[in-house]
Protein backbone atom coordinates (compact mmCIF):
# COMPACT_ATOMS: atom_id res chain seq x y z
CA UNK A 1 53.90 70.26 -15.47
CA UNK A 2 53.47 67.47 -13.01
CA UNK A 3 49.75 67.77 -13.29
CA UNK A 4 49.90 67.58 -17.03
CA UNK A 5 51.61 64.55 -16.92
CA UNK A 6 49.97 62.86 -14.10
CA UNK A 7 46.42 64.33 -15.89
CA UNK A 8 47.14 62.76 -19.34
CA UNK A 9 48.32 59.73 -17.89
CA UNK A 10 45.02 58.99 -16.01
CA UNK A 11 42.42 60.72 -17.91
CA UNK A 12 41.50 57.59 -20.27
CA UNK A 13 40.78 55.81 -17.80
CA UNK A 14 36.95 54.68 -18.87
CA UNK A 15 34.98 52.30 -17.44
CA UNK A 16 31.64 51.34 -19.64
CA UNK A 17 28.68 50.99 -18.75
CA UNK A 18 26.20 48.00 -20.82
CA UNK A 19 29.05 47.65 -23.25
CA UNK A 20 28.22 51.23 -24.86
CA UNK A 21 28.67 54.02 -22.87
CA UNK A 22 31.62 54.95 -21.68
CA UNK A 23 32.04 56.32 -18.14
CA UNK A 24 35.01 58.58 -18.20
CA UNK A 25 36.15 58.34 -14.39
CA UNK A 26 39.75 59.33 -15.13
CA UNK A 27 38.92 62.82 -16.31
CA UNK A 28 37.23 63.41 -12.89
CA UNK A 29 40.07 61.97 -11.27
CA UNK A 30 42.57 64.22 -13.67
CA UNK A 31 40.67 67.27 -13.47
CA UNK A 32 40.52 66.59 -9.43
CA UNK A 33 44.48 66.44 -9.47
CA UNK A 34 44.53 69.94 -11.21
CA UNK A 35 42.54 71.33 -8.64
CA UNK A 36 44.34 70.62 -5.77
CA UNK A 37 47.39 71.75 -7.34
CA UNK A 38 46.17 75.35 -8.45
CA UNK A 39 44.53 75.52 -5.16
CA UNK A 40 47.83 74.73 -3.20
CA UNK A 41 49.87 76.68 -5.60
CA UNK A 42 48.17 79.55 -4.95
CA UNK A 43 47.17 79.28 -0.90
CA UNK A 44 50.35 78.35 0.01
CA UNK A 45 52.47 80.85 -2.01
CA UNK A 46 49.64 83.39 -0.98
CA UNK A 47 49.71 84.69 -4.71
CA UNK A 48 46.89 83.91 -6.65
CA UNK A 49 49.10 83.78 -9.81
CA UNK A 50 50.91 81.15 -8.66
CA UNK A 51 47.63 79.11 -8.91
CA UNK A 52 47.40 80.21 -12.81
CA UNK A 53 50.93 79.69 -13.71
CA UNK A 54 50.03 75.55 -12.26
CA UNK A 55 47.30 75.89 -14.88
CA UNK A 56 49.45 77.57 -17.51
CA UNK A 57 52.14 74.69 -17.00
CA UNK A 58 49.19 71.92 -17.07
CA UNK A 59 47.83 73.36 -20.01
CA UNK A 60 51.06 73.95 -22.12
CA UNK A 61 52.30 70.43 -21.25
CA UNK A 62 49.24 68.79 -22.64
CA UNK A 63 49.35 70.62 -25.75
CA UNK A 64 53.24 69.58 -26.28
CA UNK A 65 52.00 66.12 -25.99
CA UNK A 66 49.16 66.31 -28.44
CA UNK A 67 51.17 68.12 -30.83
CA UNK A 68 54.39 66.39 -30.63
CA UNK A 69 54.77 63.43 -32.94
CA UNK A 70 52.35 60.30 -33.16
CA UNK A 71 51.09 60.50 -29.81
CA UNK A 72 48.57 57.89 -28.46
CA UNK A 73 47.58 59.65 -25.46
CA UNK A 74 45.28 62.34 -26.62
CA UNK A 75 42.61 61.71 -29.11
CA UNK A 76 41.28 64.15 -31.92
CA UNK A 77 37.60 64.61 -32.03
CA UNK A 78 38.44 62.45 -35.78
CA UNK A 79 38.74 59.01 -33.77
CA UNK A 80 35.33 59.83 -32.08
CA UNK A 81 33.49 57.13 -34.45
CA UNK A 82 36.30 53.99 -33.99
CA UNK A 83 37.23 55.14 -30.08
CA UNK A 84 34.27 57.21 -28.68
CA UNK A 85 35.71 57.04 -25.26
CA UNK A 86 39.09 57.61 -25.36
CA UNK A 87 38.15 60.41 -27.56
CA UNK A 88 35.95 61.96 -25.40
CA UNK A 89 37.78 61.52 -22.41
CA UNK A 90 40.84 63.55 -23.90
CA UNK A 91 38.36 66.14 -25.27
CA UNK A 92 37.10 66.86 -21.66
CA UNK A 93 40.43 66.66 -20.82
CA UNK A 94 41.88 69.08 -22.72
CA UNK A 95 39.63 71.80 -23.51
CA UNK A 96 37.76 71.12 -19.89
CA UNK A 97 40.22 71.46 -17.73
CA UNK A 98 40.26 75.19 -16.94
CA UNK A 99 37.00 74.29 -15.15
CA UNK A 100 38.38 72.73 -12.13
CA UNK A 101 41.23 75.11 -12.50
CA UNK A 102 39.32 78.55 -12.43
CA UNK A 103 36.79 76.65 -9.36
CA UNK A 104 40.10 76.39 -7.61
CA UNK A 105 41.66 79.71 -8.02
CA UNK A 106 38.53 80.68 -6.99
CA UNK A 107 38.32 79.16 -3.77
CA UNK A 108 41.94 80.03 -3.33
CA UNK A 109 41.18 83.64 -3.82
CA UNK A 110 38.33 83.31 -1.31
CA UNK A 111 41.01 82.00 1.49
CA UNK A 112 43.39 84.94 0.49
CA UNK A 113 40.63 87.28 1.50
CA UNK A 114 40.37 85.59 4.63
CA UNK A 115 43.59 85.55 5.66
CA UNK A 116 44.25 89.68 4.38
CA UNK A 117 41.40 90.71 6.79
């Protein structure tokens, strides 16, 4: 839940390049929070569905905030023509981030192995 927060919070954060195009920093920054926290979920529980429930959490959250009421924080693809990078930064955000989250239960799962042997 933490990471949802935190991750919505920071993933607008744009810097643009030339005045055009928009350099979507925070969503690296976001998706590099969620990573740590499946990873740590998971290694330091030693159960690799403790990872995926930080994901679950993440992912749920977001979507509460999207869908609840007038919300500001997440764009729709719709505002992509007034606010191109807000938009896409909280289109990366939220369908992207099971990349960073499936890299780290991957790595996670790779320690596991290590440590079973």
């Amino acid at each position: 839940m933490a990471a949802g927060l935190f991750g919505t919070s920071i993933h607008a954060s744009i810097t643009y390049v030339g005045n055009d195009i928009p350099l979507v920093w925070g969503v690296g920054l976001a998706w590099l929070l969620l990573g740590v926290l499946v990873y740590w979920a998971a290694v330091s529980s030693s159960k690799l569905w403790a990872g995926a429930l930080g994901f679950i959490g993440c992912y749920v959250t977001v979507g509460l905030i999207s869908y609840v009421g007038n919300d500001q924080l997440i764009l729709g693809m719709q505002y992509y023509r007034f606010l191109p990078g807000p938009t896409l930064a909280s289109a990366l955000w939220t369908y992207g981030m099971v990349i960073p989250s499936v890299i780290a239960l991957l790595c996670a799962l790779r320690v596991l192995r290590k440590q079973r042997r």
